[in-house]
Protein backbone atom coordinates (compact mmCIF):
# COMPACT_ATOMS: atom_id res chain seq x y z
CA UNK A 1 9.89 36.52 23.12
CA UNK A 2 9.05 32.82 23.70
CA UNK A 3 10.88 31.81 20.21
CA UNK A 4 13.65 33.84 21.17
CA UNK A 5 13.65 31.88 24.31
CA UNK A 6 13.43 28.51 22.74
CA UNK A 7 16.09 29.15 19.69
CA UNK A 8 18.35 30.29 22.62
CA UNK A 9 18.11 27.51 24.58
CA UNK A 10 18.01 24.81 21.49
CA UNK A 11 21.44 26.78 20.62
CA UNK A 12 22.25 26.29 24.07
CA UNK A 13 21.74 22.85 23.96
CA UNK A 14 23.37 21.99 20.48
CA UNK A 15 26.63 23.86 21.43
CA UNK A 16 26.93 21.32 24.58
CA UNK A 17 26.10 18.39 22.52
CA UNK A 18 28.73 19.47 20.04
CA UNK A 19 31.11 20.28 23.13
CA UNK A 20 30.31 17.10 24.36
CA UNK A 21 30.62 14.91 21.47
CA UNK A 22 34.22 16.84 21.51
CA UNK A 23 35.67 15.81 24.60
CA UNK A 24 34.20 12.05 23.91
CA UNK A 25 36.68 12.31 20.32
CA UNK A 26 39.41 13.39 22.65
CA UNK A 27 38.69 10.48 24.81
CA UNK A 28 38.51 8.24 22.29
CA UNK A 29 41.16 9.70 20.70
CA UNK A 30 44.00 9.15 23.63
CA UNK A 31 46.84 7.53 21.87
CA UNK A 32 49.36 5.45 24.16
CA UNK A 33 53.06 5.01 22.72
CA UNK A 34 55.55 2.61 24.15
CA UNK A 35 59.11 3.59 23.55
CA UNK A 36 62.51 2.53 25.50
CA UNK A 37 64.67 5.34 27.19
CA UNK A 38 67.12 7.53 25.24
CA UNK A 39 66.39 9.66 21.70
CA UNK A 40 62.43 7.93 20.76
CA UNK A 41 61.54 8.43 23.85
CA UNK A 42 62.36 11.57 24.21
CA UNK A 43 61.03 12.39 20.94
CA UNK A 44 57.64 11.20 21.82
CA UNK A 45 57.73 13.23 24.41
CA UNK A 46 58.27 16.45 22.20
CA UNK A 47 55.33 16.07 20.18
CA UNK A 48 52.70 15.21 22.76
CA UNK A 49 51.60 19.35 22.87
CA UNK A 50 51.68 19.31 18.96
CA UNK A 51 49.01 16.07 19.18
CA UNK A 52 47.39 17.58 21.80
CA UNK A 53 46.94 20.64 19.54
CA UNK A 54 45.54 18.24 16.82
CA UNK A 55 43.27 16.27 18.92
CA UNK A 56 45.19 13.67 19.92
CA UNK A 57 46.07 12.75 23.34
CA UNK A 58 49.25 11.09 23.87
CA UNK A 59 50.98 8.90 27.08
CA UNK A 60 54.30 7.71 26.23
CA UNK A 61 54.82 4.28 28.35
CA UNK A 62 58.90 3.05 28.59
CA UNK A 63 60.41 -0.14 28.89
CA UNK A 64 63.52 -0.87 29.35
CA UNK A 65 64.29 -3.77 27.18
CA UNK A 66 63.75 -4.75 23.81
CA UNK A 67 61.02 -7.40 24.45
CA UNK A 68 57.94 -5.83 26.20
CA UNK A 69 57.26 -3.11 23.76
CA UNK A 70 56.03 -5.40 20.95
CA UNK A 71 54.39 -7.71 23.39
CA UNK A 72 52.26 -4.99 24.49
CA UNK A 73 51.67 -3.90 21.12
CA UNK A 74 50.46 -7.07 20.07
CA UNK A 75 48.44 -7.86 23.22
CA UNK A 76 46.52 -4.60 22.44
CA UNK A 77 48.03 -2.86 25.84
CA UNK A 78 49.53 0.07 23.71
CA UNK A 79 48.85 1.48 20.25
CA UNK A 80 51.73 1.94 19.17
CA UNK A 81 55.85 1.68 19.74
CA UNK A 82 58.58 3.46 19.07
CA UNK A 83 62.17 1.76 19.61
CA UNK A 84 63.11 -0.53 16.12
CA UNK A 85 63.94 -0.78 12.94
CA UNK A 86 61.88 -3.02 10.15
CA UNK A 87 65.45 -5.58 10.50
CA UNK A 88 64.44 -6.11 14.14
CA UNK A 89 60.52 -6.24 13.72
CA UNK A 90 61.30 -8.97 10.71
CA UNK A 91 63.30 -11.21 12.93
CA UNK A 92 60.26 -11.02 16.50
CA UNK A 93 57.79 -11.75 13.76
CA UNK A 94 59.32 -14.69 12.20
CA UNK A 95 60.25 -15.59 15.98
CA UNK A 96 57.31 -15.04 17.86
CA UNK A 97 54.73 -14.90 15.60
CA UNK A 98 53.81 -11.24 16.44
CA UNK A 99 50.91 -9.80 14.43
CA UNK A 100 52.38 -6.43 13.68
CA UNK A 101 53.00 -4.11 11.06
CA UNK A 102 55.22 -0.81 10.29
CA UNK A 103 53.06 2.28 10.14
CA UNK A 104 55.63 5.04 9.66
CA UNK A 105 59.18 6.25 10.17
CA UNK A 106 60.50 8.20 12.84
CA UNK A 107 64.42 8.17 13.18
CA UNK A 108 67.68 6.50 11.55
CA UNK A 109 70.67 6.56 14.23
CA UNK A 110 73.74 6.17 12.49
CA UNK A 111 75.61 3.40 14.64
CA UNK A 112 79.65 3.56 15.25
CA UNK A 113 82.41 1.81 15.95
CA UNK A 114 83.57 3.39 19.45
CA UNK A 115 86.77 3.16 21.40
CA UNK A 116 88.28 4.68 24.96
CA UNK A 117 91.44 3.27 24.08
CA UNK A 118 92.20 4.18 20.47
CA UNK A 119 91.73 7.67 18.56
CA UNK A 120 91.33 5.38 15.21
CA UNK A 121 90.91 2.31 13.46
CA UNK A 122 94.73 2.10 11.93
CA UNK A 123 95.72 1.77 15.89
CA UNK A 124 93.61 -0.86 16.99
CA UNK A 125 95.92 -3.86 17.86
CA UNK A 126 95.55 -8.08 16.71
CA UNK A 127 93.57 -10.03 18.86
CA UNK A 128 91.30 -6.75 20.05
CA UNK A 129 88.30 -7.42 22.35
CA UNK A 130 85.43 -6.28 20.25
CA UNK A 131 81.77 -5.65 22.16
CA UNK A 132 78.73 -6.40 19.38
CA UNK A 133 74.88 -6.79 19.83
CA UNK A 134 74.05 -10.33 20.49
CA UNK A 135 70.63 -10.04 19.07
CA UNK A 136 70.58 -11.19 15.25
CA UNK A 137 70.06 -8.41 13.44
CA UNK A 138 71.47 -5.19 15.27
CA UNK A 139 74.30 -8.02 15.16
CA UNK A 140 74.38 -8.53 11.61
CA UNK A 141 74.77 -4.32 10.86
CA UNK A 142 76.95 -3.82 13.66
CA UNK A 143 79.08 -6.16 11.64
CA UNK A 144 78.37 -4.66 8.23
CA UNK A 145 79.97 -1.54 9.28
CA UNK A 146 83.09 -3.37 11.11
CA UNK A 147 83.15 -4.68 7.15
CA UNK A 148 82.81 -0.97 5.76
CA UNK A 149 85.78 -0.06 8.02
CA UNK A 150 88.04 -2.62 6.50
CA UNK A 151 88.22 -4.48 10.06
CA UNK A 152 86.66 -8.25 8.71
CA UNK A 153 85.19 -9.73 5.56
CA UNK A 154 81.60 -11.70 5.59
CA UNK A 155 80.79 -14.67 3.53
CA UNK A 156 77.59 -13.00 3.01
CA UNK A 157 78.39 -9.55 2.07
CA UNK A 158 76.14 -6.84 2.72
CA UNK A 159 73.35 -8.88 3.17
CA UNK A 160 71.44 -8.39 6.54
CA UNK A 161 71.33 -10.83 9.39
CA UNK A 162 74.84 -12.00 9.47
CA UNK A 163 76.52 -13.59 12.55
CA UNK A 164 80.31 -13.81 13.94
CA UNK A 165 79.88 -17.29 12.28
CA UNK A 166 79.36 -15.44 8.80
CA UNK A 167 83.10 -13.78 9.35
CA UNK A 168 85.05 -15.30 6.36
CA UNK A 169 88.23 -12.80 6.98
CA UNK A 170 89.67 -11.47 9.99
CA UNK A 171 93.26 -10.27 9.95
CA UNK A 172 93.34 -8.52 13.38
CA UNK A 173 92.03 -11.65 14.29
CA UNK A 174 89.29 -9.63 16.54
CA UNK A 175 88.17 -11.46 19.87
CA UNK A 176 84.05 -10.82 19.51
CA UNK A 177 82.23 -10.39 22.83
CA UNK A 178 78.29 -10.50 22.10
CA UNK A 179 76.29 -8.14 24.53
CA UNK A 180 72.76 -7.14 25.13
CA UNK A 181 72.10 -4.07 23.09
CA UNK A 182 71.47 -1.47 26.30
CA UNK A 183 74.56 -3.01 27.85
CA UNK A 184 76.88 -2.42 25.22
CA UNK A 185 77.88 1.00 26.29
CA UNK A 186 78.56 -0.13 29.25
CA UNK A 187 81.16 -3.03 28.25
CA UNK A 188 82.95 -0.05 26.47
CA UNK A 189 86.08 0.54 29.61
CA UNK A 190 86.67 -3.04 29.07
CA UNK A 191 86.73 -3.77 25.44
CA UNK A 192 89.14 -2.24 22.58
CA UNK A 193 86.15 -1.52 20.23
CA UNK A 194 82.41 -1.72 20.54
CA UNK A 195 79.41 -0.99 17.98
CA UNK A 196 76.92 1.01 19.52
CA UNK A 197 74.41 3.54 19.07
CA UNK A 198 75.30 7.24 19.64
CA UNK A 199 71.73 8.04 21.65
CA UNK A 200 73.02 5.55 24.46
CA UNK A 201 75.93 7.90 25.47
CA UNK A 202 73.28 10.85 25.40
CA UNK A 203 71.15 8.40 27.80
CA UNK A 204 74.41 8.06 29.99
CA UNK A 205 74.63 12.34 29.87
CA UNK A 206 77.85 11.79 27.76
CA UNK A 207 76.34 13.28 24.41
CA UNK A 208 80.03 14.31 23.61
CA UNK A 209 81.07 11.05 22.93
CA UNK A 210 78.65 10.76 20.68
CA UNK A 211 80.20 12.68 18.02
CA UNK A 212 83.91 10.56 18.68
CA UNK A 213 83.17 7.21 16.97
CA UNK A 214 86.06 6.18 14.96
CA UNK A 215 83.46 5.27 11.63
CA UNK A 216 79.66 5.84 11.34
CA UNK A 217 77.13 3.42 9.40
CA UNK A 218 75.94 6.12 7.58
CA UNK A 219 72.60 6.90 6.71
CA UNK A 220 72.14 4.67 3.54
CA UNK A 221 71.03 1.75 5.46
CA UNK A 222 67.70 3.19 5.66
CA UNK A 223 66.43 -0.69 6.40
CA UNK A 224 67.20 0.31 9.76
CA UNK A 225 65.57 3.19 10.15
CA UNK A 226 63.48 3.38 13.62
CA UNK A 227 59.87 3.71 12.88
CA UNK A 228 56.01 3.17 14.78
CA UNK A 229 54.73 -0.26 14.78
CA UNK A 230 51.09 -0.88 15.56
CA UNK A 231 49.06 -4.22 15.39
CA UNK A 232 49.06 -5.41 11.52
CA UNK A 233 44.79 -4.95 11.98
CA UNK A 234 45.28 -1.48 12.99
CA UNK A 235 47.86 -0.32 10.44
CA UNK A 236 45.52 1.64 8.45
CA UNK A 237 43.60 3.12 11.25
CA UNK A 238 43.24 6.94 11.21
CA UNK A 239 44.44 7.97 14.21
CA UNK A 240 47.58 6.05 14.16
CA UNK A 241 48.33 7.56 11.03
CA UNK A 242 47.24 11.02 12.04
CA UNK A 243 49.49 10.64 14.90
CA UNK A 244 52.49 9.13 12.80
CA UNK A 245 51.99 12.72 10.60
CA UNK A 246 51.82 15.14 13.44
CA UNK A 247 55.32 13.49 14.64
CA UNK A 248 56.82 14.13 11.05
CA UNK A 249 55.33 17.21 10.93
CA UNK A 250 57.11 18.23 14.36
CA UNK A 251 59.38 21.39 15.03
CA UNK A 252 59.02 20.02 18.17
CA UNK A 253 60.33 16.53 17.42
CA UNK A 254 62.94 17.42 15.02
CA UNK A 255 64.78 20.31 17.71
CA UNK A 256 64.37 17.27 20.50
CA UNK A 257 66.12 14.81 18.21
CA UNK A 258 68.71 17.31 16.84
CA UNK A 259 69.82 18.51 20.64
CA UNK A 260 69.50 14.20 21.08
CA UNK A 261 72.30 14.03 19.28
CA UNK A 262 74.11 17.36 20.02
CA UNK A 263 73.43 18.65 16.82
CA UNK A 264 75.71 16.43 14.94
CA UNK A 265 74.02 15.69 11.36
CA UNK A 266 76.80 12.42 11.14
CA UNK A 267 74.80 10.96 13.68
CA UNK A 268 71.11 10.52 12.63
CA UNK A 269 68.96 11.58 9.90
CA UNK A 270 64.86 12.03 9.43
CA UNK A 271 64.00 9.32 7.01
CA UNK A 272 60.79 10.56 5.96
């Protein structure tokens, strides 16, 4: 009776070790994402009960600007983020001096050309005000795809990184207005044209809009696919990358982004 006793309570006692030693993996798995408002943020938010599910727990933190999320990134205060493209991570490294590295991809939004004032490109008068991202690189494919529509001609072709300085032929003769990327949408009453993303008019609860850009980007410029970005000494670590799969492995994340952009397949694609 005693050694029934004693296995019982050494079972006893293993099983709460073992639950123990659980819950201290689930605490030192917690996982904390920083992401800026609109379609990645909402998409982190869709897979936190599938990493849950896989031991992972997830906090999504949002900024609201383009700056802070790699700054806490590299300063260790997050894990991960969620909000750029490899163009845009090249140009704050070389900038900066950031220590960080792509882990995985997440989402390519198909940018547009977008107009309240014109229903397409063939109407759009000489000298029209045109809104663009004054950053260097969402500046650079925002013109690229002014170039695919036949509005202007760069000295440097299709290469990446181009400014309004890099125009080498403009017959509308186009009046360029640089803007900070969340702001663009909102320059749109007062411009003719303006090159923005489709997941800002979702943000603004027009997701209708959305689907009314006059030309799309496309999904061939993969380079600009949006993707998780962790510290360059924690790119390989386990849990990022465990994390990173259960978010491509996602019903959850894939019906999030797909109502994101009101079901329109011209307007994003899953690059993995």
């Amino acid at each position: 009776m005693t050694n029934k006793i004693n296995r019982r309570v050494v079972a006893a006692i293993a099983a709460a070790a073992m639950l123990g030693g659980w819950q201290l993996a689930q605490a030192a798995d917690k996982i904390r994402v920083a992401s800026t408002p609109g379609a990645t943020a909402d998409a982190i938010k869709a897979v936190i009960a599938d990493a849950k599910s896989q031991g992972l727990d997830v906090e999504l933190v949002e900024f609201t600007d383009w700056t802070v999320p790699n700054e806490a990134v590299n300063n260790g205060d997050v894990d991960l983020n969620f909000f750029q493209h490899q163009a845009f991570l090249n140009n704050v490294i070389k900038e900066r001096g950031y220590q960080l590295k792509f882990v995985g991809l997440g989402l390519l939004q198909n940018i547009g050309i977008y107009s309240e004032r014109y229903q397409s490109l063939a109407d759009v008068p000489a000298k029209a005000k045109v809104a663009i991202a004054n950053d260097p690189v969402n500046q650079g494919r925002g013109l690229a795809l002014l170039q695919k529509a036949g509005l202007i001609r760069l000295r440097t072709g299709d290469a990446p990184g181009a400014t309004v300085a890099d125009i080498s032929d403009n017959p509308k003769q186009l009046r360029f207005y640089e803007v900070e990327g969340p702001q663009l949408i909102r320059s749109l009453p007062d411009v003719d044209l303006a090159v923005l993303w489709p997941s800002y008019f979702v943000s603004a609860g027009k997701k209708e809009q959305a689907s009314k850009a006059l030309a799309y980007s496309g999904i061939a410029d993969r380079f600009y696919a949006m993707g998780f970005v962790a510290q360059t000494s924690r790119a390989d670590d386990p849990k990022l990358r465990k994390f990173v799969q259960v978010f491509q492995n996602s019903a959850a994340v894939k019906q999030a982004i797909s109502q994101q952009f009101n079901n329109d397949p011209k307007l994003y694609t899953l690059p993995w």
